[in-house]
C-alpha atoms as a PDB file:
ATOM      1  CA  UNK A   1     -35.644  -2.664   1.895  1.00  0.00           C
ATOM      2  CA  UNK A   2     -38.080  -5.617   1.607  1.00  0.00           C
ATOM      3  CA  UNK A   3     -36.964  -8.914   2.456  1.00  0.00           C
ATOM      4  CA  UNK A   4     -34.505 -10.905   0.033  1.00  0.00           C
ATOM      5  CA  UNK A   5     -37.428 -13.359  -1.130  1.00  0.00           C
ATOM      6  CA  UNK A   6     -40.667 -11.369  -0.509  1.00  0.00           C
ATOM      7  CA  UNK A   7     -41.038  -9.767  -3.389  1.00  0.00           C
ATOM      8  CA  UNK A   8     -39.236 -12.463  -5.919  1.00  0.00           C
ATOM      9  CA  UNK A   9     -41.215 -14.357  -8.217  1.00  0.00           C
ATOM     10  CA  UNK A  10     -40.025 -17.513  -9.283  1.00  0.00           C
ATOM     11  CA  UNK A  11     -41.025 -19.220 -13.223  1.00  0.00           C
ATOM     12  CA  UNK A  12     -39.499 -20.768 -15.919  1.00  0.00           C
ATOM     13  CA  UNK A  13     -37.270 -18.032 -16.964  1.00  0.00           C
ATOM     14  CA  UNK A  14     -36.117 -17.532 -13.420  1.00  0.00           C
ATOM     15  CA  UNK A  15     -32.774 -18.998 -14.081  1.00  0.00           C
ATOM     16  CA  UNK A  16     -32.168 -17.519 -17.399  1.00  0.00           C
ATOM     17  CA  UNK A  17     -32.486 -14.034 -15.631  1.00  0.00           C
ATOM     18  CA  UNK A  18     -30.322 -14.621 -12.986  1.00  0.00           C
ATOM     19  CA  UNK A  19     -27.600 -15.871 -15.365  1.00  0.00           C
ATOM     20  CA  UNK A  20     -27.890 -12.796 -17.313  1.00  0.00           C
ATOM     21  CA  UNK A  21     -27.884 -10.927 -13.870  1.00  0.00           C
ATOM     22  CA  UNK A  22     -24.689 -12.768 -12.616  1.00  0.00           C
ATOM     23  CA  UNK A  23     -22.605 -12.089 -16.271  1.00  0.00           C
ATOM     24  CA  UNK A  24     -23.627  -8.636 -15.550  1.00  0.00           C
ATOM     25  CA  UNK A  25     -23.234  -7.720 -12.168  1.00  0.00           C
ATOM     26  CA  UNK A  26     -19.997  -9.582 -12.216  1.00  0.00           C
ATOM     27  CA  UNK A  27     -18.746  -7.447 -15.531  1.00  0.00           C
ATOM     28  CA  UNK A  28     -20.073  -3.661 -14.167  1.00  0.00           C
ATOM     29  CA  UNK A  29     -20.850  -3.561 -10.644  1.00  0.00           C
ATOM     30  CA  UNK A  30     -23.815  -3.262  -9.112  1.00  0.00           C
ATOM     31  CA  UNK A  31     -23.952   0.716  -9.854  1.00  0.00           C
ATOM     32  CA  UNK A  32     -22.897   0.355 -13.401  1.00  0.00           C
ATOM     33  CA  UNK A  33     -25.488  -2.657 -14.073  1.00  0.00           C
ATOM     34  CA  UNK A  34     -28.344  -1.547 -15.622  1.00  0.00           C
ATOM     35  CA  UNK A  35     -31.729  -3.897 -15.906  1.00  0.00           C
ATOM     36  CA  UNK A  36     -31.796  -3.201 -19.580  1.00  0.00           C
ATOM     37  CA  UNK A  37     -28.389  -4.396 -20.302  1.00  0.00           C
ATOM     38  CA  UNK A  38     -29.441  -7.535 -17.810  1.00  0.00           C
ATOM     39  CA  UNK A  39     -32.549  -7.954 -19.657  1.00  0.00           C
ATOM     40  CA  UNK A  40     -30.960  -8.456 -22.600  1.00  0.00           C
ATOM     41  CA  UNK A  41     -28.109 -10.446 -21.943  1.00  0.00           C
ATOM     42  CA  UNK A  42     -30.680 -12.851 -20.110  1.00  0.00           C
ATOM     43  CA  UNK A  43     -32.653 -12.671 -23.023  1.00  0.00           C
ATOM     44  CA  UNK A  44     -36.291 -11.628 -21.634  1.00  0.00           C
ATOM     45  CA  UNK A  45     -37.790  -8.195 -21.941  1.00  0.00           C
ATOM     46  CA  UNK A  46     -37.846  -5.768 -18.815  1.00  0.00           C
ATOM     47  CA  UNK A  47     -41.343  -6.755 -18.353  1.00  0.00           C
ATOM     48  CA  UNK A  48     -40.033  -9.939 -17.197  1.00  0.00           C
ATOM     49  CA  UNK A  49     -37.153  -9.075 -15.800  1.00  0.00           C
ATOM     50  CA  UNK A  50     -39.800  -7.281 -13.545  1.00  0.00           C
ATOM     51  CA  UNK A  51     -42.142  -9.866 -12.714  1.00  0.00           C
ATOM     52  CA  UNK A  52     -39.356 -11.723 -11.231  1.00  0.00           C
ATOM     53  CA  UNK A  53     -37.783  -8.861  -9.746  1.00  0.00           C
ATOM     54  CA  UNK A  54     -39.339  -6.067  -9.018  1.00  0.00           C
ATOM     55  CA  UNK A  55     -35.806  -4.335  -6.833  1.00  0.00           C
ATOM     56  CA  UNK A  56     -32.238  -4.550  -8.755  1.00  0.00           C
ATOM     57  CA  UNK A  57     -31.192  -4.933  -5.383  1.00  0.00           C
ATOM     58  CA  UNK A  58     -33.001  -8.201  -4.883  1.00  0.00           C
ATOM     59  CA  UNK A  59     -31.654  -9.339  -7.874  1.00  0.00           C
ATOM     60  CA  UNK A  60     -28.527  -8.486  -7.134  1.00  0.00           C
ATOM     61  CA  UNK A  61     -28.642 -10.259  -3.549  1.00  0.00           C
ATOM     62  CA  UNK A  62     -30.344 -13.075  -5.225  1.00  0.00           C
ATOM     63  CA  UNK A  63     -27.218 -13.818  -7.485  1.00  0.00           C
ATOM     64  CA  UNK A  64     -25.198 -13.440  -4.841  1.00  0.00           C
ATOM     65  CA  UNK A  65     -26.893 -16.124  -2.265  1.00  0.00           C
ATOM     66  CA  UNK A  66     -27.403 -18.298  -5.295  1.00  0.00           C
ATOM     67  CA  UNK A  67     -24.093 -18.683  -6.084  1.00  0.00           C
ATOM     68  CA  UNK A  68     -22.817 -18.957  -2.313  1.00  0.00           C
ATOM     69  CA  UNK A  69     -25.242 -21.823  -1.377  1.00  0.00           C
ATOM     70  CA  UNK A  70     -24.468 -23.593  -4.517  1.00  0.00           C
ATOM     71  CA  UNK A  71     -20.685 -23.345  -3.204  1.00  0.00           C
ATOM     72  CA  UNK A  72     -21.755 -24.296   0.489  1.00  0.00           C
ATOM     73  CA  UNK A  73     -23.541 -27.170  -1.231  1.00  0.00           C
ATOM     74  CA  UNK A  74     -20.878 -28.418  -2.776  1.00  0.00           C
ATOM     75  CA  UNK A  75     -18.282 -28.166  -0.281  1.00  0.00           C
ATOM     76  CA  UNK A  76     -21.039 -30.534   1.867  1.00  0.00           C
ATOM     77  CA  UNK A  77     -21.444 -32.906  -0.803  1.00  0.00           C
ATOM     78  CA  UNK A  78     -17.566 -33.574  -0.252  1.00  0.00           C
ATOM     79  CA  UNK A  79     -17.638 -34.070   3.410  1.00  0.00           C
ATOM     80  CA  UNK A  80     -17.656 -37.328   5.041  1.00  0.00           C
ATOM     81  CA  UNK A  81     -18.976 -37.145   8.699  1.00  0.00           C
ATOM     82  CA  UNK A  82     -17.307 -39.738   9.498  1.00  0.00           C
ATOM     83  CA  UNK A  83     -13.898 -39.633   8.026  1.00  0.00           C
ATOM     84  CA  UNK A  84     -10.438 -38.167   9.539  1.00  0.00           C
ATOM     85  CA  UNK A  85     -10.413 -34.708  10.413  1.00  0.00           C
ATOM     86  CA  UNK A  86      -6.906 -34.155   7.612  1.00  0.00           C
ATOM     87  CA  UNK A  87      -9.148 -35.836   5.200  1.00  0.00           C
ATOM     88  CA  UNK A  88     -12.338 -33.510   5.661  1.00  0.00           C
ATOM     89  CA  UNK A  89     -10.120 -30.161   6.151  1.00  0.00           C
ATOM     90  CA  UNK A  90      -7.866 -30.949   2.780  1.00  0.00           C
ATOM     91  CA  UNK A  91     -11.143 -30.932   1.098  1.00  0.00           C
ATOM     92  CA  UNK A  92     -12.962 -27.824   2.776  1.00  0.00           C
ATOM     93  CA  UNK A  93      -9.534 -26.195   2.039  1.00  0.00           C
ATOM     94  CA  UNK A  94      -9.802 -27.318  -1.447  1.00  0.00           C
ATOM     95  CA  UNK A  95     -13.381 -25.539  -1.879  1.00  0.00           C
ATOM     96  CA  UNK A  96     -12.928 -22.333   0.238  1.00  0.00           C
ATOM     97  CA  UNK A  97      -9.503 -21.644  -1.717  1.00  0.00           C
ATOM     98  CA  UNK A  98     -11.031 -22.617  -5.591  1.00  0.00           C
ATOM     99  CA  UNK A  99     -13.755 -20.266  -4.815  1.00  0.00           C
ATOM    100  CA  UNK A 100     -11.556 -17.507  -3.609  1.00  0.00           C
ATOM    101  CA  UNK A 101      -9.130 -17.685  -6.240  1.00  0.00           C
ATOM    102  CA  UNK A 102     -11.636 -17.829  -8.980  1.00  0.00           C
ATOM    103  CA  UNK A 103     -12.372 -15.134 -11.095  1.00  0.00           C
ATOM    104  CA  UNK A 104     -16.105 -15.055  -9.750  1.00  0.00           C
ATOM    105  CA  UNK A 105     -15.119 -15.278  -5.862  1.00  0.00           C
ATOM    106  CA  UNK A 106     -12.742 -12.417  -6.396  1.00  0.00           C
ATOM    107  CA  UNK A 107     -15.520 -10.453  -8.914  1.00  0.00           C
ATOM    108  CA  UNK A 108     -18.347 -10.813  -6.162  1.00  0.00           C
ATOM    109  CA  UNK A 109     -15.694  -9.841  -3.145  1.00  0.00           C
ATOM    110  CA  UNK A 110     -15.399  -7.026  -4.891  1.00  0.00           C
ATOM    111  CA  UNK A 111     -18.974  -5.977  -5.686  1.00  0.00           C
ATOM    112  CA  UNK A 112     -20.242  -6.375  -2.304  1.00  0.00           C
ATOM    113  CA  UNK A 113     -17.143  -4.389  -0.755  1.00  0.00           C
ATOM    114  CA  UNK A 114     -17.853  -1.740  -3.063  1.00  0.00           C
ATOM    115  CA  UNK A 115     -21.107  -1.592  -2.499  1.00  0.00           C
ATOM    116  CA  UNK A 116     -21.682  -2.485   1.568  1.00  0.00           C
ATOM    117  CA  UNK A 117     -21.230   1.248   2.407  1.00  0.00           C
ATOM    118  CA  UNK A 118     -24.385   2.385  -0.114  1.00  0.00           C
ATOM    119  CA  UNK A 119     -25.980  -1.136   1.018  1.00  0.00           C
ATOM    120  CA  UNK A 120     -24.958  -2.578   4.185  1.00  0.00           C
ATOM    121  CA  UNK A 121     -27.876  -5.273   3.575  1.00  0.00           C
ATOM    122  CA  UNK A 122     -25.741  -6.389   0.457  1.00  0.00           C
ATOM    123  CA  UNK A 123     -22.533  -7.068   2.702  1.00  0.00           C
ATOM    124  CA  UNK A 124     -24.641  -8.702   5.100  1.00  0.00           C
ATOM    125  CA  UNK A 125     -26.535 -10.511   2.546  1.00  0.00           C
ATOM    126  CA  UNK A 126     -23.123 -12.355   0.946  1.00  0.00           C
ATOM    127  CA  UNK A 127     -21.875 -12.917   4.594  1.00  0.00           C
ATOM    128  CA  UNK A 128     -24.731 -14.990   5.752  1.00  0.00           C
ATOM    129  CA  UNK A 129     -25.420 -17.044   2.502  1.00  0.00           C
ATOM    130  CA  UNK A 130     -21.836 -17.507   2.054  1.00  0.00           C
ATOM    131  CA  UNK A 131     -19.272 -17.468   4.493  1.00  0.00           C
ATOM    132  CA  UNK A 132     -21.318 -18.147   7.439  1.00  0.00           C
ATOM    133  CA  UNK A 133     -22.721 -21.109   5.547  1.00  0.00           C
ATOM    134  CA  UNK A 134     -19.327 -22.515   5.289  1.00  0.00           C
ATOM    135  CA  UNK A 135     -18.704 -22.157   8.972  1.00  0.00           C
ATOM    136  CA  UNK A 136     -21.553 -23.928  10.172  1.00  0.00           C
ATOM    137  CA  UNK A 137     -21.216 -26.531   7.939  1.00  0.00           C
ATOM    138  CA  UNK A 138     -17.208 -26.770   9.509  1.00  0.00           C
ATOM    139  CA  UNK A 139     -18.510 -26.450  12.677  1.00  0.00           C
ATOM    140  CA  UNK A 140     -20.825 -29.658  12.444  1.00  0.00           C
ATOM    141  CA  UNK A 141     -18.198 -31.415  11.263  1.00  0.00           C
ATOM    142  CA  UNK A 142     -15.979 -30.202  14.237  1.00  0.00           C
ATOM    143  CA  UNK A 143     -18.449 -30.835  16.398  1.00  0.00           C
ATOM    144  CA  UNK A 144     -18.978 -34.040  15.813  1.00  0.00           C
ATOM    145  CA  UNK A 145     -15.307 -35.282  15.668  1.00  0.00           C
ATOM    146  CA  UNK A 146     -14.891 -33.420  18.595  1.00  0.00           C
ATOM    147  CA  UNK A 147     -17.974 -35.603  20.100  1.00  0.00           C
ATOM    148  CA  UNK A 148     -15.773 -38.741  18.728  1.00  0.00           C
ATOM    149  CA  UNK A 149     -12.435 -37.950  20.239  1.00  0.00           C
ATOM    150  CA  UNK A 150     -10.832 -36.807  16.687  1.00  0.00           C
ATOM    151  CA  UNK A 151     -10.469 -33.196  17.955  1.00  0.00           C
ATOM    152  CA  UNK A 152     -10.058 -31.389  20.847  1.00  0.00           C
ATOM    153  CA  UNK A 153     -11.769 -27.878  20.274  1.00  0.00           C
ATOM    154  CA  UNK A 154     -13.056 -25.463  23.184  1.00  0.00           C
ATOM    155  CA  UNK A 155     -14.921 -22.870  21.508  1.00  0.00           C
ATOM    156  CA  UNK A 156     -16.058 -24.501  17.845  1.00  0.00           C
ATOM    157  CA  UNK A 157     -17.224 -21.573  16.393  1.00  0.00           C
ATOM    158  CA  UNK A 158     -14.188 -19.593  16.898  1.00  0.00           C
ATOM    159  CA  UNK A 159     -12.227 -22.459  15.556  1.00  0.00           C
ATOM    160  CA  UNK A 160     -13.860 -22.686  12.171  1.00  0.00           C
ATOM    161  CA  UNK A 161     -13.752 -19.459  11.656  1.00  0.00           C
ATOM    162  CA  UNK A 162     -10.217 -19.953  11.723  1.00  0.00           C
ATOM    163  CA  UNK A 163      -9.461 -22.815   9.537  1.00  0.00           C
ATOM    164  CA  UNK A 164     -11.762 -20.200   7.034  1.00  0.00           C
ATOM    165  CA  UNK A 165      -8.808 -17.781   7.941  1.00  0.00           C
ATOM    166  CA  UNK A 166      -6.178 -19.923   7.693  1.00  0.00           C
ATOM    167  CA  UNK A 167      -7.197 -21.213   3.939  1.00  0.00           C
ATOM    168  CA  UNK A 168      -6.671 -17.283   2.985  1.00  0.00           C
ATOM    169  CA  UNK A 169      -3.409 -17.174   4.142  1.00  0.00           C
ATOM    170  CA  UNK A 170      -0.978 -15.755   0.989  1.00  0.00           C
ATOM    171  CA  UNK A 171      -3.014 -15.507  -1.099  1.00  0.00           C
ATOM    172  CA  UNK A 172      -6.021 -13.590  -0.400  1.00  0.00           C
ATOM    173  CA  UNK A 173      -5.529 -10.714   0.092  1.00  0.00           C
ATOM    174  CA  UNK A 174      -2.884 -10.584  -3.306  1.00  0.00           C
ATOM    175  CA  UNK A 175      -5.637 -11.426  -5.450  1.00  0.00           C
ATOM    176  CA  UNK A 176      -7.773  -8.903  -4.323  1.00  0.00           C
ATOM    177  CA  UNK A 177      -5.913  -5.786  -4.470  1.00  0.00           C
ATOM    178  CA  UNK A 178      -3.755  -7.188  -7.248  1.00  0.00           C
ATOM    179  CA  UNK A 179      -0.078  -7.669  -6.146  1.00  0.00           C
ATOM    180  CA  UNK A 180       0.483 -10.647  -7.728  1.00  0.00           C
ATOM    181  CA  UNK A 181      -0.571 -13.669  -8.914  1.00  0.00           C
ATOM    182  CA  UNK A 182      -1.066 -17.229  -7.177  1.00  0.00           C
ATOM    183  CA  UNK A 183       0.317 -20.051  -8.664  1.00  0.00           C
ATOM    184  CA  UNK A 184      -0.855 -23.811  -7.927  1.00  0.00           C
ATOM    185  CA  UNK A 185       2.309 -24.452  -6.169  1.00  0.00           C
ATOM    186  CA  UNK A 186       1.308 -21.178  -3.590  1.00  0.00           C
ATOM    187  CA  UNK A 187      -2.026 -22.479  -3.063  1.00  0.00           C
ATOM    188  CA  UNK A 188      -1.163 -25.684  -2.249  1.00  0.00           C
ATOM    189  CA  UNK A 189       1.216 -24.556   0.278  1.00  0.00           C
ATOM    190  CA  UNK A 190      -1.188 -22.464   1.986  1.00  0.00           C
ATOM    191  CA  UNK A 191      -3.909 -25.473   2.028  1.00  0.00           C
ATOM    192  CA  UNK A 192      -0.914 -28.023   3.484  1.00  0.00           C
ATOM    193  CA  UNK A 193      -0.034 -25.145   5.996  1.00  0.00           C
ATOM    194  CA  UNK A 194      -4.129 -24.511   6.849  1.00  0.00           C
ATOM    195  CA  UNK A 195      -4.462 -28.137   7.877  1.00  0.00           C
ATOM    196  CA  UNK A 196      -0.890 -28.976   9.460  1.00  0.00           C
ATOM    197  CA  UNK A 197      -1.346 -25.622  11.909  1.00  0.00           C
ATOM    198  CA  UNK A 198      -5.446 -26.252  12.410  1.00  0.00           C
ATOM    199  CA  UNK A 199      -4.271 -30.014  13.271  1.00  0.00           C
ATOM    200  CA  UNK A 200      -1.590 -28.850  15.656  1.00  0.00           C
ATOM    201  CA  UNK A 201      -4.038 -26.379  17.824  1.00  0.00           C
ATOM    202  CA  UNK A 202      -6.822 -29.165  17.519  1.00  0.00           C
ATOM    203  CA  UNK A 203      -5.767 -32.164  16.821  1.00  0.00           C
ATOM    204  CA  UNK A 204      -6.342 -35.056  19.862  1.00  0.00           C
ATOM    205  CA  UNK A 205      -2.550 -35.275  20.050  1.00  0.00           C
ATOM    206  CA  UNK A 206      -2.120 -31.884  20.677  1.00  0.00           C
ATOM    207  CA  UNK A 207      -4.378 -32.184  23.916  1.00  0.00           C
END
């Protein structure tokens, strides 16, 4: 498969296709997504579609690392370097539970589940421009109040991959294969219970 950018083409109607793409993708899967149905809820003919994406597959992976940096973005935007490590990890909580509970998180979970076996490079794809975005970006932040005394944290990558874990917790895995709903009052718990336990391993205190 070529690379995820070699072959895109970007113009002024990049955007408008990869909206149409995401409404798609997100409504039929990637099997049952076809580029005419993308083409016209984005608007453009197929020629265009084409010239901006030659590969459904690259526009699939494109929506999908779109959408995943914008959310890594955005968690970012919200993070103080320098404030308290509660402070920082309420927020991060905040962001990796709204985009797991939202009906696009759980849609694109989905998608790239479904389709990893057919195209491993699509599970791979949402890993690294998603969730291994997030854990850097927790890991800097770690790092550095680690660095300042605020946390004591022996292996830093291992510990922000569980704080990622630990913002799951209750309600993850019900939303995904449908069990039950999550109300405001659940996910709040399991963001209070995220940071009190993360705090207990990690905190200074706890050394």
């Amino acid at each position: 498969m070529p690379t995820l950018n070699a072959c895109i083409k970007k113009g002024r109607k990049y955007d408008q296709v990869l909206d149409g793409a995401r409404t798609v993708f997100l409504r039929d899967g990637y099997e049952g997504a076809s580029v005419d149905d993308i083409a016209r809820e984005a608007g453009v003919s197929k020629a265009t579609l084409y010239s901006y994406f030659p590969d459904k597959r690259l526009l699939f992976l494109e929506v999908a690392r779109h959408e995943c940096a914008r959310q890594a973005d955005a968690a970012v935007e919200l993070t103080d370097m320098t404030a308290p490590p509660r402070d920082v990890l309420t927020a991060a909580a905040r962001r990796i539970t709204g985009f797991s509970t939202s009906d696009f998180g759980q849609r694109m979970f989905r998608v790239c589940v479904a389709e990893s076996d057919r195209f491993p490079e699509l599970g791979r794809a949402f890993y690294d421009s998603g969730p291994l975005l997030v854990r850097r970006r927790l890991a800097d932040y770690m790092r550095t109040a680690a660095a300042r005394g605020d946390l004591v944290i022996p292996d830093i990558d291992l510990a922000a991959d569980q704080f990622a874990e630990l913002c799951k917790a209750g309600i993850h895995a019900k939303l995904i294969f449908g069990a039950a709903a999550c109300s405001k009052e659940d996910i709040e718990r399991t963001i209070e219970g995220a940071v009190d336990m993360f705090l207990a391993r990690y905190g200074a205190r706890a050394a």
